[in-house]
N, C-alpha and C. Protein backbone atom coordinates (compact mmCIF):
# COMPACT_ATOMS: atom_id res chain seq x y z
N UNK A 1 0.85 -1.18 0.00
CA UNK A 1 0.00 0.00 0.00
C UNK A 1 0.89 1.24 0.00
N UNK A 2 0.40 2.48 -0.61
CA UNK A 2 1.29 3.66 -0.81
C UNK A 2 0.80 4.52 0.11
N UNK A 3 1.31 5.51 0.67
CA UNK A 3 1.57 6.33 1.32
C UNK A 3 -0.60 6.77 1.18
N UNK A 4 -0.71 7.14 -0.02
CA UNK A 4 -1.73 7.59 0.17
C UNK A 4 -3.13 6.70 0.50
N UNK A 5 -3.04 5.65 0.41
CA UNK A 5 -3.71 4.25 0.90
C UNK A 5 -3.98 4.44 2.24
N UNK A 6 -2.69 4.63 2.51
CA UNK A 6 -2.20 4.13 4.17
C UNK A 6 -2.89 5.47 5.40
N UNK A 7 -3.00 6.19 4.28
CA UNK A 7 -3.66 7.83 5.27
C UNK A 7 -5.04 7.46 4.96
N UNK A 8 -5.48 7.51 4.13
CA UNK A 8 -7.03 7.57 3.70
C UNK A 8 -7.66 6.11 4.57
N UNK A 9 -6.86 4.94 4.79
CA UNK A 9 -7.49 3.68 5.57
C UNK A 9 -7.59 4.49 7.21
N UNK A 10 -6.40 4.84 7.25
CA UNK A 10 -6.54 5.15 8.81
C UNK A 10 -6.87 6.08 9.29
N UNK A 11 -7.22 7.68 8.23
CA UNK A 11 -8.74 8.61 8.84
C UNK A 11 -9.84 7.41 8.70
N UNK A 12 -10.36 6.56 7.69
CA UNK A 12 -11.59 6.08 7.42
C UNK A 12 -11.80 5.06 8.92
N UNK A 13 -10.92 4.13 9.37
CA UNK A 13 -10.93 3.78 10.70
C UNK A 13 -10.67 4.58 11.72
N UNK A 14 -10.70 5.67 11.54
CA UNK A 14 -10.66 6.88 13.18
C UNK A 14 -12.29 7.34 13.38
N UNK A 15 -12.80 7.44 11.82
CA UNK A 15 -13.65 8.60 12.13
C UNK A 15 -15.15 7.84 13.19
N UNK A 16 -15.31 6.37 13.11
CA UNK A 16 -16.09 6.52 14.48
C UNK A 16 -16.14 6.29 15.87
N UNK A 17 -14.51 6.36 15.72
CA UNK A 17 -13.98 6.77 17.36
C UNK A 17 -13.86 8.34 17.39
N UNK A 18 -13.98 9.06 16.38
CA UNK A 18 -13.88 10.09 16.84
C UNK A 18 -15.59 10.70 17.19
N UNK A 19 -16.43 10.28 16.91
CA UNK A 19 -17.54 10.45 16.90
C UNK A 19 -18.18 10.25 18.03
N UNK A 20 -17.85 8.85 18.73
CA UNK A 20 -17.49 8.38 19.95
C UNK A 20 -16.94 9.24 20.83
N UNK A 21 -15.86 9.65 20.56
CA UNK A 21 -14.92 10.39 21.89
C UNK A 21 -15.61 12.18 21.72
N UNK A 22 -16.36 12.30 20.75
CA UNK A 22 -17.17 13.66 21.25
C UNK A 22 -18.24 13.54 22.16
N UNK A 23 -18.81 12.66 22.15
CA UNK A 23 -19.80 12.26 22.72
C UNK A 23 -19.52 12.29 24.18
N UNK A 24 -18.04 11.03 24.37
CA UNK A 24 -17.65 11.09 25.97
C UNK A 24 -16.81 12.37 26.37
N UNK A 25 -16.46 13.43 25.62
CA UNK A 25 -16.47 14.25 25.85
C UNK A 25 -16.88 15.41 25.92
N UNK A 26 -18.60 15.45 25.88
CA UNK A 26 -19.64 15.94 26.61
C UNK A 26 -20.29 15.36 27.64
N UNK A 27 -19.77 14.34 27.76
CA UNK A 27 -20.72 13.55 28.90
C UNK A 27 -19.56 13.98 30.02
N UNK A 28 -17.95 14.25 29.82
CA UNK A 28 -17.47 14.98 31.10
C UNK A 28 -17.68 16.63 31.55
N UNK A 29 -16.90 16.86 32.79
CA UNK A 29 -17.41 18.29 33.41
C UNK A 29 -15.82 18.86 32.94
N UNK A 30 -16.22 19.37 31.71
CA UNK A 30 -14.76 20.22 30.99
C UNK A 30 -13.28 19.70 30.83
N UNK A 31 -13.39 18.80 30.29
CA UNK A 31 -12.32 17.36 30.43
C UNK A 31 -11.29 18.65 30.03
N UNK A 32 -9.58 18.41 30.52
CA UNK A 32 -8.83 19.03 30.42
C UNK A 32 -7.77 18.24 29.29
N UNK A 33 -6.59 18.82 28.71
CA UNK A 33 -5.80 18.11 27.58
C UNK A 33 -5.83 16.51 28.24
N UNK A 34 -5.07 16.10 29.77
CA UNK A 34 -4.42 15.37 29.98
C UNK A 34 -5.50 14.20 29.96
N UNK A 35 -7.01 14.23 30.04
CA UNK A 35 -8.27 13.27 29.97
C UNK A 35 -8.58 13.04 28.44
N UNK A 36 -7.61 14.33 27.22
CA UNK A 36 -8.08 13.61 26.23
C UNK A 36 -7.41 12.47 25.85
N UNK A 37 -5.68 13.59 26.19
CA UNK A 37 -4.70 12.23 25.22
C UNK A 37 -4.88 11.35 26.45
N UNK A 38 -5.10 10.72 26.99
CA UNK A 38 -5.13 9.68 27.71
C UNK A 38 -6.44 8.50 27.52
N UNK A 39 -7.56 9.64 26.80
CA UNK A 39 -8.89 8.79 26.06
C UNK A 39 -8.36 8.44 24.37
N UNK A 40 -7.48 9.44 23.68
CA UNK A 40 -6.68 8.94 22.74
C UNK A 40 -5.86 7.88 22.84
N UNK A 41 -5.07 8.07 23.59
CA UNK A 41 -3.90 7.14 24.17
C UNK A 41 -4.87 5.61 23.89
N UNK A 42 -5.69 5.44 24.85
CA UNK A 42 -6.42 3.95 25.15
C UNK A 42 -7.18 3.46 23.65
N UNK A 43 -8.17 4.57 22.66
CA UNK A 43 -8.20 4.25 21.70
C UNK A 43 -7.12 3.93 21.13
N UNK A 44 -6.19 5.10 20.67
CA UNK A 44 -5.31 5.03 19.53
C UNK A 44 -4.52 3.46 19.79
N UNK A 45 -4.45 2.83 21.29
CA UNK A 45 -3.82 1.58 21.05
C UNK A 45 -4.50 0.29 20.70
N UNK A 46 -5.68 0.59 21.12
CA UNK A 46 -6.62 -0.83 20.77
C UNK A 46 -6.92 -0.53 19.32
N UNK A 47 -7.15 0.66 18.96
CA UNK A 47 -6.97 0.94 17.36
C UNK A 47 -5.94 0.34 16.67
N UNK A 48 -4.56 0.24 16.83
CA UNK A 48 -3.14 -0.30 16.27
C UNK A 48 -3.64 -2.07 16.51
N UNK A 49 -4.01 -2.07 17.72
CA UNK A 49 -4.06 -3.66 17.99
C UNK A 49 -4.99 -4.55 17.08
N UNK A 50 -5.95 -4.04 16.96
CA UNK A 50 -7.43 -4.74 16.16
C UNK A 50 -6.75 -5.53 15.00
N UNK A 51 -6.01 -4.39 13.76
CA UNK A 51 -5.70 -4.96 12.76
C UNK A 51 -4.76 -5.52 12.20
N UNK A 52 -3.60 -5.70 13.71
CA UNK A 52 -2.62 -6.76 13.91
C UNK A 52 -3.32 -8.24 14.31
N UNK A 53 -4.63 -8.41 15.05
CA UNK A 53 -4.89 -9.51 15.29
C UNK A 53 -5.89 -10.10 14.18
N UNK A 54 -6.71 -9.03 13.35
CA UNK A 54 -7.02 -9.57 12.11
C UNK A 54 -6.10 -9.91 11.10
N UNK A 55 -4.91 -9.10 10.69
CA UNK A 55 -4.36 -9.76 10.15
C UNK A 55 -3.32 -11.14 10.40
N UNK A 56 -3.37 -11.42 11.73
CA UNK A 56 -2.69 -12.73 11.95
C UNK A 56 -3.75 -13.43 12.01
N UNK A 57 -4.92 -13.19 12.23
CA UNK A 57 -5.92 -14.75 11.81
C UNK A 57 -5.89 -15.12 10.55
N UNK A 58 -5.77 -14.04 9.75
CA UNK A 58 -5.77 -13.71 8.02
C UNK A 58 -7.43 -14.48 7.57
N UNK A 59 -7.18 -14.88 6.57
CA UNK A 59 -8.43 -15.51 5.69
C UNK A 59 -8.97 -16.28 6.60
N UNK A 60 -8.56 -17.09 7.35
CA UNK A 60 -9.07 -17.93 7.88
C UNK A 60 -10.21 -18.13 9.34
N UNK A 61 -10.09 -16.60 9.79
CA UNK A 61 -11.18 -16.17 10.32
C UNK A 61 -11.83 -14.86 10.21
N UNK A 62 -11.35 -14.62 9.02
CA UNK A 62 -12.01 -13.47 8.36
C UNK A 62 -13.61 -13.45 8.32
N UNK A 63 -14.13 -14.76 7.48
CA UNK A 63 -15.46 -14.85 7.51
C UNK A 63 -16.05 -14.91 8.61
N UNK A 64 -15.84 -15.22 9.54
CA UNK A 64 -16.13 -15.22 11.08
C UNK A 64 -16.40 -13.80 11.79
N UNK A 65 -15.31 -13.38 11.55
CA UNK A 65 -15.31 -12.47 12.26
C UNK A 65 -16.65 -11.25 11.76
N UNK A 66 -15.82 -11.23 10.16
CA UNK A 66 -16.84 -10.14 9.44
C UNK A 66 -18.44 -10.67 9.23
N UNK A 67 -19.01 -11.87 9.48
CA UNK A 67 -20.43 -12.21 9.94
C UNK A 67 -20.79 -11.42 11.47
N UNK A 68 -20.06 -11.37 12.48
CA UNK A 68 -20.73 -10.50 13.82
C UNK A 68 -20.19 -9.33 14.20
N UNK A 69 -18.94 -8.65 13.67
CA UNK A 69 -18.49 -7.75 13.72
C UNK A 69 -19.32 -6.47 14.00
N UNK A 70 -20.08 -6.35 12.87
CA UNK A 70 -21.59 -5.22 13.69
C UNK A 70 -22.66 -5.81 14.24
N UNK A 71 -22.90 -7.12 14.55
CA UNK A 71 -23.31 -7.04 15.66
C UNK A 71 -22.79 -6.99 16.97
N UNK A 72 -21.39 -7.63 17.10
CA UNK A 72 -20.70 -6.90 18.58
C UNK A 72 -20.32 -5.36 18.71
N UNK A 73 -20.18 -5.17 17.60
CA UNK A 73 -20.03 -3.32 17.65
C UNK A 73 -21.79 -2.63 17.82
N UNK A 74 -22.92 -3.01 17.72
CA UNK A 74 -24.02 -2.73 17.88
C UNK A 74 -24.19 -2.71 19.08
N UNK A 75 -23.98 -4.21 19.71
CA UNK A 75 -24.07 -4.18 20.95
C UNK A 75 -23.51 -3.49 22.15
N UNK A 76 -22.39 -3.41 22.20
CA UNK A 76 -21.29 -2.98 22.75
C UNK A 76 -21.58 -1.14 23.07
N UNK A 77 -22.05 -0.71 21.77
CA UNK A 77 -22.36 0.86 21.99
C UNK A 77 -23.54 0.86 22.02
N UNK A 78 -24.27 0.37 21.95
CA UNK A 78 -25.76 0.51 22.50
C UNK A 78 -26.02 -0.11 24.09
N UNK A 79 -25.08 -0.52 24.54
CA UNK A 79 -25.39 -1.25 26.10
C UNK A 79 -24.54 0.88 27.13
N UNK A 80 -23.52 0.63 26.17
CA UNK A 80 -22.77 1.88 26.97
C UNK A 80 -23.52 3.07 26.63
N UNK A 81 -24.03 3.20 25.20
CA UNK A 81 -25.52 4.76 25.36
C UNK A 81 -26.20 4.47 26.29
N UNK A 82 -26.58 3.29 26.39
CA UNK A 82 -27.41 3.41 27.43
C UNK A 82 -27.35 3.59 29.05
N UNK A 83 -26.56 2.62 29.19
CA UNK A 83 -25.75 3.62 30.47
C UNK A 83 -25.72 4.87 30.85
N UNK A 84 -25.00 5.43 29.73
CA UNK A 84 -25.15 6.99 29.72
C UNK A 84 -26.27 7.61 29.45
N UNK A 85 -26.84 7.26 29.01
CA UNK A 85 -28.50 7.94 28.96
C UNK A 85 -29.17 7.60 30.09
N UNK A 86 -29.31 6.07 30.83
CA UNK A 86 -29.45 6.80 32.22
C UNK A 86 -29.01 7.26 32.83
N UNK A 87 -27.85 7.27 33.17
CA UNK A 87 -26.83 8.68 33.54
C UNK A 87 -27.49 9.77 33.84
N UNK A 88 -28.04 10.00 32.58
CA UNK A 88 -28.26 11.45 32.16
C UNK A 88 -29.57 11.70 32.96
N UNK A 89 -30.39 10.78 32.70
CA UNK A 89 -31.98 10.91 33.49
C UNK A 89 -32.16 10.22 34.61
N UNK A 90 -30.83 10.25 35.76
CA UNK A 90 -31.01 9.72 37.09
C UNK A 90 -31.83 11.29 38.03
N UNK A 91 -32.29 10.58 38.95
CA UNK A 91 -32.59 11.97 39.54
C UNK A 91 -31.75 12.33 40.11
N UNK A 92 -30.66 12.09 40.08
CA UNK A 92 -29.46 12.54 41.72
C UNK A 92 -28.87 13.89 41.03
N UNK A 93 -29.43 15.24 40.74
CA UNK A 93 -29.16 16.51 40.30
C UNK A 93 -27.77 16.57 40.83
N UNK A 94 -27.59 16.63 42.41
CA UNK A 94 -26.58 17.12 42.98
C UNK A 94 -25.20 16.23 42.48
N UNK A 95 -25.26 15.15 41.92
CA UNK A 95 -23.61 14.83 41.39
C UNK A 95 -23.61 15.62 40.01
N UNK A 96 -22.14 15.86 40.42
CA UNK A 96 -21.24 16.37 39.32
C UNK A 96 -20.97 15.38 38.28
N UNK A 97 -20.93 16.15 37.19
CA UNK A 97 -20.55 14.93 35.67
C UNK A 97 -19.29 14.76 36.30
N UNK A 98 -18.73 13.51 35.52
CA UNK A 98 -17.08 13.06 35.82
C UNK A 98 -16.30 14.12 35.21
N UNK A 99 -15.15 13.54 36.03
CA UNK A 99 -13.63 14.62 35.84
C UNK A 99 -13.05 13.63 34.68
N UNK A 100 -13.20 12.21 34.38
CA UNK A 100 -12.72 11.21 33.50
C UNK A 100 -13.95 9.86 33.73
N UNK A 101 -13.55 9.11 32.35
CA UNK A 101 -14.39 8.26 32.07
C UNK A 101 -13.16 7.02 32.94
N UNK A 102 -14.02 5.55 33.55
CA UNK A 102 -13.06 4.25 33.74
C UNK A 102 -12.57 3.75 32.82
N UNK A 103 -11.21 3.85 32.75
CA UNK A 103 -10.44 2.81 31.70
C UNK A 103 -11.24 1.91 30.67
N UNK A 104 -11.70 0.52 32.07
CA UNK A 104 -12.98 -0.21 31.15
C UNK A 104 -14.14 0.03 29.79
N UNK A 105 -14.56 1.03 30.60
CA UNK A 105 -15.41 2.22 29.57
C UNK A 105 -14.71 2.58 28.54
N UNK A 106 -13.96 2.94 28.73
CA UNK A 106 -12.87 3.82 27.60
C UNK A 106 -12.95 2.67 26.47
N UNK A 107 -12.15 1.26 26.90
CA UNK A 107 -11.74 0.36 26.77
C UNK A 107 -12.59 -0.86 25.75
N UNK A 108 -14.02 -0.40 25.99
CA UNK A 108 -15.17 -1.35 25.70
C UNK A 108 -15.62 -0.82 24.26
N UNK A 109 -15.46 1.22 24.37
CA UNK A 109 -16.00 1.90 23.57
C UNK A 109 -15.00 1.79 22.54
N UNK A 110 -13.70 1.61 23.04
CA UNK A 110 -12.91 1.51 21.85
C UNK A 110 -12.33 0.61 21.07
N UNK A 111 -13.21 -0.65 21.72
CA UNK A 111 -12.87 -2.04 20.89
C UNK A 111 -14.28 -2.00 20.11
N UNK A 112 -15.34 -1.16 20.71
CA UNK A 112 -16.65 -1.42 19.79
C UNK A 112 -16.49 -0.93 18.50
N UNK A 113 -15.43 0.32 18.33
CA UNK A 113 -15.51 1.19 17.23
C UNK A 113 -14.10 0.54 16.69
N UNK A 114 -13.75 -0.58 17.31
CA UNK A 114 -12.68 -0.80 16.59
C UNK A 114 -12.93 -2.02 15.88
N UNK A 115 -14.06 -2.83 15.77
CA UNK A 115 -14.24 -4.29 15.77
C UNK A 115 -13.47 -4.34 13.84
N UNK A 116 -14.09 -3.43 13.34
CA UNK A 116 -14.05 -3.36 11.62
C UNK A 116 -12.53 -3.02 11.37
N UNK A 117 -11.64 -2.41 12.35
CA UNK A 117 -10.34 -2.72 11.88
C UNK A 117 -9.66 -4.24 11.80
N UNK A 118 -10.63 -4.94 12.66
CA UNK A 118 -9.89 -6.41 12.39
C UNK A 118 -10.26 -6.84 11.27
N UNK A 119 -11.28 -6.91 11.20
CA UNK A 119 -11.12 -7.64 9.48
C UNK A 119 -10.75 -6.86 8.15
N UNK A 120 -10.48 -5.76 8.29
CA UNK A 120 -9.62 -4.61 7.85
C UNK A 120 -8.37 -5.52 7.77
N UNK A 121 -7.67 -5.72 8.80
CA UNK A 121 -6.15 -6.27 9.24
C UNK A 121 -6.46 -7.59 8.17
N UNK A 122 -7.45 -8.57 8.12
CA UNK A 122 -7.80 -9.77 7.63
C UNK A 122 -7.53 -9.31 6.02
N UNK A 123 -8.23 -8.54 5.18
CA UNK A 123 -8.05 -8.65 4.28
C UNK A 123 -6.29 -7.68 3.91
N UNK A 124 -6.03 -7.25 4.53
CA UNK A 124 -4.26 -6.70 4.39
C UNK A 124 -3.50 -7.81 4.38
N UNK A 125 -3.74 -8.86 5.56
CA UNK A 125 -2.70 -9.98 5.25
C UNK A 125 -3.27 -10.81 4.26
N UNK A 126 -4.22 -10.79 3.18
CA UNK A 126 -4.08 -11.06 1.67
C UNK A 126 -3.39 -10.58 0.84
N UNK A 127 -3.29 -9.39 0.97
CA UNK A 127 -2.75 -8.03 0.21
C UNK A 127 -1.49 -8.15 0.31
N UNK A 128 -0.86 -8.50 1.46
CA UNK A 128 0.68 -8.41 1.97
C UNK A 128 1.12 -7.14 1.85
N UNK A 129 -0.06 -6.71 2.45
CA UNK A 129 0.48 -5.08 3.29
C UNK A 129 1.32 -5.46 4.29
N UNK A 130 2.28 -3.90 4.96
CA UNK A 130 2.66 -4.06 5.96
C UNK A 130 2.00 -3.81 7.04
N UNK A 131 1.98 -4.70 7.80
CA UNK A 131 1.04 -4.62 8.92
C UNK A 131 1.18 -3.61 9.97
N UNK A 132 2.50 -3.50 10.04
CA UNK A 132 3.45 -2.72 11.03
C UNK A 132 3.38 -1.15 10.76
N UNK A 133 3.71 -0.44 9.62
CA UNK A 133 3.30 0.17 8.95
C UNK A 133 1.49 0.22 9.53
N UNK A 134 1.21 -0.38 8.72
CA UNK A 134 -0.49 0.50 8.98
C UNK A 134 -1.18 0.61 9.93
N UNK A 135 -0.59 -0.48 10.68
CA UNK A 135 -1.80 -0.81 12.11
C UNK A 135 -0.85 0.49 13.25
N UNK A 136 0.25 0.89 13.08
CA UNK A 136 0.79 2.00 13.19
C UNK A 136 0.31 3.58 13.14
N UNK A 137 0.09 3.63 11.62
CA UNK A 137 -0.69 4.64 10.57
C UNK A 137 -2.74 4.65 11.15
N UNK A 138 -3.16 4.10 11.32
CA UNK A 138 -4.11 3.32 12.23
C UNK A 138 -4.58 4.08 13.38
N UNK A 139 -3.21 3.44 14.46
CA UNK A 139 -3.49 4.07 15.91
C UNK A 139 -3.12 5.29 15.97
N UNK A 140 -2.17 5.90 15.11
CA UNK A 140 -1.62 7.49 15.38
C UNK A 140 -2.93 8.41 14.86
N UNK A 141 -3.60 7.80 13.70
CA UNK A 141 -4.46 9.00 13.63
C UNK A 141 -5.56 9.19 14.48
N UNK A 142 -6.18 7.47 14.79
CA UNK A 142 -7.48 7.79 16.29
C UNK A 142 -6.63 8.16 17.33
N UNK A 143 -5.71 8.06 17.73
CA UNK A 143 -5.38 9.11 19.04
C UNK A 143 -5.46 10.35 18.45
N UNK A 144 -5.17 10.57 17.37
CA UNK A 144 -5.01 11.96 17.02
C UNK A 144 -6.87 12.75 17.11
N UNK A 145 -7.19 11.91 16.18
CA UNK A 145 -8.54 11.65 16.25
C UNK A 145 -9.85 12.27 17.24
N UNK A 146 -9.37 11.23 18.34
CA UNK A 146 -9.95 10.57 19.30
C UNK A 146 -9.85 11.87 20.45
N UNK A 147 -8.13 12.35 20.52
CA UNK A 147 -8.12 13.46 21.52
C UNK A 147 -8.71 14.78 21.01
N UNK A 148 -8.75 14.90 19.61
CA UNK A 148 -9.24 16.41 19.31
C UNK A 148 -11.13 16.41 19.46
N UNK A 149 -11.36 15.25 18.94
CA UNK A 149 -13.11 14.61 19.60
C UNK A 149 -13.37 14.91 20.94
N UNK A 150 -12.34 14.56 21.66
CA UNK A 150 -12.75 14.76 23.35
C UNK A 150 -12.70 16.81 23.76
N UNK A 151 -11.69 16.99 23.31
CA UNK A 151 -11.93 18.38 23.65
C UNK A 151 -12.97 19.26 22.75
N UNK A 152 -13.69 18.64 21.48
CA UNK A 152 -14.46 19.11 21.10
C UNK A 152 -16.29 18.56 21.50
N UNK A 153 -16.10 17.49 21.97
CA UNK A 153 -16.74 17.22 23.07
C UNK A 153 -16.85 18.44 24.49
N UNK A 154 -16.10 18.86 24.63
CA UNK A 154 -16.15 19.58 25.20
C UNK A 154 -16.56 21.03 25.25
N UNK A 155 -16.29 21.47 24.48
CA UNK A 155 -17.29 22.83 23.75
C UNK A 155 -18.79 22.45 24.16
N UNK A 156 -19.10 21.19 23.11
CA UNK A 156 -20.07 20.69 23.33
C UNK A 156 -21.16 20.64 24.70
N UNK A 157 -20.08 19.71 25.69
CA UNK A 157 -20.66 19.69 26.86
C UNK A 157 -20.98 21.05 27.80
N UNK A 158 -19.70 21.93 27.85
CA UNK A 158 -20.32 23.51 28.22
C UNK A 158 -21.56 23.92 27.98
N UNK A 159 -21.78 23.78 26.72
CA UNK A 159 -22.94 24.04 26.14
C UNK A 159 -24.39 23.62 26.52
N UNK A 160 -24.47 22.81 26.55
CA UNK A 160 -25.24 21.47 26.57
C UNK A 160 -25.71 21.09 28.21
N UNK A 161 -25.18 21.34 28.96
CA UNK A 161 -24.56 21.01 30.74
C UNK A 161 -24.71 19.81 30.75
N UNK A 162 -25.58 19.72 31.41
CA UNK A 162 -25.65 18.24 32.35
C UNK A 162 -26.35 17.00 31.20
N UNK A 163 -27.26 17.60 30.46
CA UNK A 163 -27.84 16.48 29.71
C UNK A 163 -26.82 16.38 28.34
N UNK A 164 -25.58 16.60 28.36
CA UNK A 164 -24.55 16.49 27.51
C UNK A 164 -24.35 14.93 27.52
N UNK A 165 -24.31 14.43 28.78
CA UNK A 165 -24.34 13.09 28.58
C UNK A 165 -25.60 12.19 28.01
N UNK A 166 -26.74 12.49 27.60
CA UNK A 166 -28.03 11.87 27.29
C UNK A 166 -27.19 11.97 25.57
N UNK A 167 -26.91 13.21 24.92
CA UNK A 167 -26.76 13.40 23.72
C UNK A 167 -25.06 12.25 23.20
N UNK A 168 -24.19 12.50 24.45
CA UNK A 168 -23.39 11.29 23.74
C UNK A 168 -23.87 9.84 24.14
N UNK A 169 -24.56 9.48 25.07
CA UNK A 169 -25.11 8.12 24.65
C UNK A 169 -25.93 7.98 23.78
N UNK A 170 -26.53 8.88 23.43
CA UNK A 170 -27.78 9.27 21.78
C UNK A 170 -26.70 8.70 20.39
N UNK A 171 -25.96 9.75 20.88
CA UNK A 171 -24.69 9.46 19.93
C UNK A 171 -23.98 7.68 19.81
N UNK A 172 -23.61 7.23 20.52
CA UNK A 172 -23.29 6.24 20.65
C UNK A 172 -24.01 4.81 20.13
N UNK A 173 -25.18 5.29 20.91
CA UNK A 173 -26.42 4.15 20.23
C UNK A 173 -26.38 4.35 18.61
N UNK A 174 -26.48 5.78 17.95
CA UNK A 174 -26.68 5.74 16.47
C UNK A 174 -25.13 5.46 15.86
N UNK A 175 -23.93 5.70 16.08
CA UNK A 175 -22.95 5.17 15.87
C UNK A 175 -23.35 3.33 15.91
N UNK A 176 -23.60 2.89 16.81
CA UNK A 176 -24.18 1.32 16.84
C UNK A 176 -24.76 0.86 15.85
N UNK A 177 -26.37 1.69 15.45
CA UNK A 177 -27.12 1.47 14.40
C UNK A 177 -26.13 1.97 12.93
N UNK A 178 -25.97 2.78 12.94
CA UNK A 178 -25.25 3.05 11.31
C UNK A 178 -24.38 1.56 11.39
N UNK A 179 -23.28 1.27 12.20
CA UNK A 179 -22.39 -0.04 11.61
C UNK A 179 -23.50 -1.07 11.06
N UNK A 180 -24.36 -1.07 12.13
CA UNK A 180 -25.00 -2.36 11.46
C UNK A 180 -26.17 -2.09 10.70
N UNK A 181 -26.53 -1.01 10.17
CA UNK A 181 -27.22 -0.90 8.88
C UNK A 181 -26.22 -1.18 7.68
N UNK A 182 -24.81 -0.64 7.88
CA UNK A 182 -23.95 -0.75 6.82
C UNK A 182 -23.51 -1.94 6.47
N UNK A 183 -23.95 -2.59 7.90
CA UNK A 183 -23.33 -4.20 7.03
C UNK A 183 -25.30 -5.21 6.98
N UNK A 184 -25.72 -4.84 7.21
CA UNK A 184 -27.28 -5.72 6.88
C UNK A 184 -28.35 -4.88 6.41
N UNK A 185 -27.97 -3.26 5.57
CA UNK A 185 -28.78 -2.65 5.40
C UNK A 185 -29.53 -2.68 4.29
N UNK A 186 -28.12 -2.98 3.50
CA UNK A 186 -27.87 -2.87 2.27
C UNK A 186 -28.07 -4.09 1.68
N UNK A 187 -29.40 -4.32 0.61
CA UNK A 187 -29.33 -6.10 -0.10
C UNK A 187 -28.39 -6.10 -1.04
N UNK A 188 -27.93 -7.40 -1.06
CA UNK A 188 -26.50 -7.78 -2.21
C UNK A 188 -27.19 -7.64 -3.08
């Protein structure tokens, strides 16, 4: 793959973690730099990872994978909108939104939005791309991604206050639905 391959794959795998990380960054109380790159950080690595482990299954669990892929990415962000949407409509007024999201969380959201880089990775080790190279090219741009989402999340959430978090689990759930309209929406 050429240089320009290798940019255009890895904005096209950032952009719904970044969509994602606006979301959880309205659902915090004015997240500061060090809560983004650190929500980058955790994407941008499970981002690099996904399409190193698709491409070492290669062909051979490609079909596998790419049969439930949006449905574990459906699931996965539609269990955590929802969370956050009750979040949002608990009655307990008096807590403060978070200062940071749990690792886990971080962690769950960013293997959901990452599921399609593995079989991404699957069809590269056909290709005999470099893996190293892209799954590289990959994670640098969703951290890149991922942290400028969170502080623009943040605009957001100022804005927005407290029910900032109802709108990124809103967000999250339809991030869920689009993957899996895109892969069962559409008849062959």
């Amino acid at each position: 793959m050429n240089f320009a391959a290798t940019a255009a794959l890895s904005l096209a795998m950032s952009t719904d973690a970044f969509a994602a990380a606006v979301g959880k960054g309205a659902a915090l109380h004015k997240p500061q730099w060090r809560e983004a790159l650190r929500t980058g950080l955790i994407f941008g690595v499970i981002e690099a990872i996904t399409p190193v482990i698709g491409w070492a299954l290669g062909s051979v669990a490609a079909p596998y994978v790419e049969a439930w892929d949006h449905w574990i990415a459906f699931s996965l962000l539609g269990i955590i909108g929802l969370l956050m949407i009750r979040n949002a409509l608990s009655d307990d007024e008096d807590e403060a939104p978070a200062q940071s999201h749990s690792f886990w969380v971080l962690a769950a959201t960013g293997l959901a939005t990452s599921i399609d880089a593995m079989v991404v990775g699957a069809g590269l080790a056909l290709l005999g791309a470099n893996i190293v190279v892209t799954a590289a090219a990959i994670g640098f741009s969703t951290f890149v991604m991922v942290t400028l989402g969170v502080m623009l999340g943040r605009v957001l959430g100022t804005v927005a206050g407290r029910r900032a978090e109802l709108v990124g689990g809103l967000v999250l759930i339809v991030i869920g639905c689009v993957i899996l309209y895109e892969h069962i929406g559409h008849p062959a």
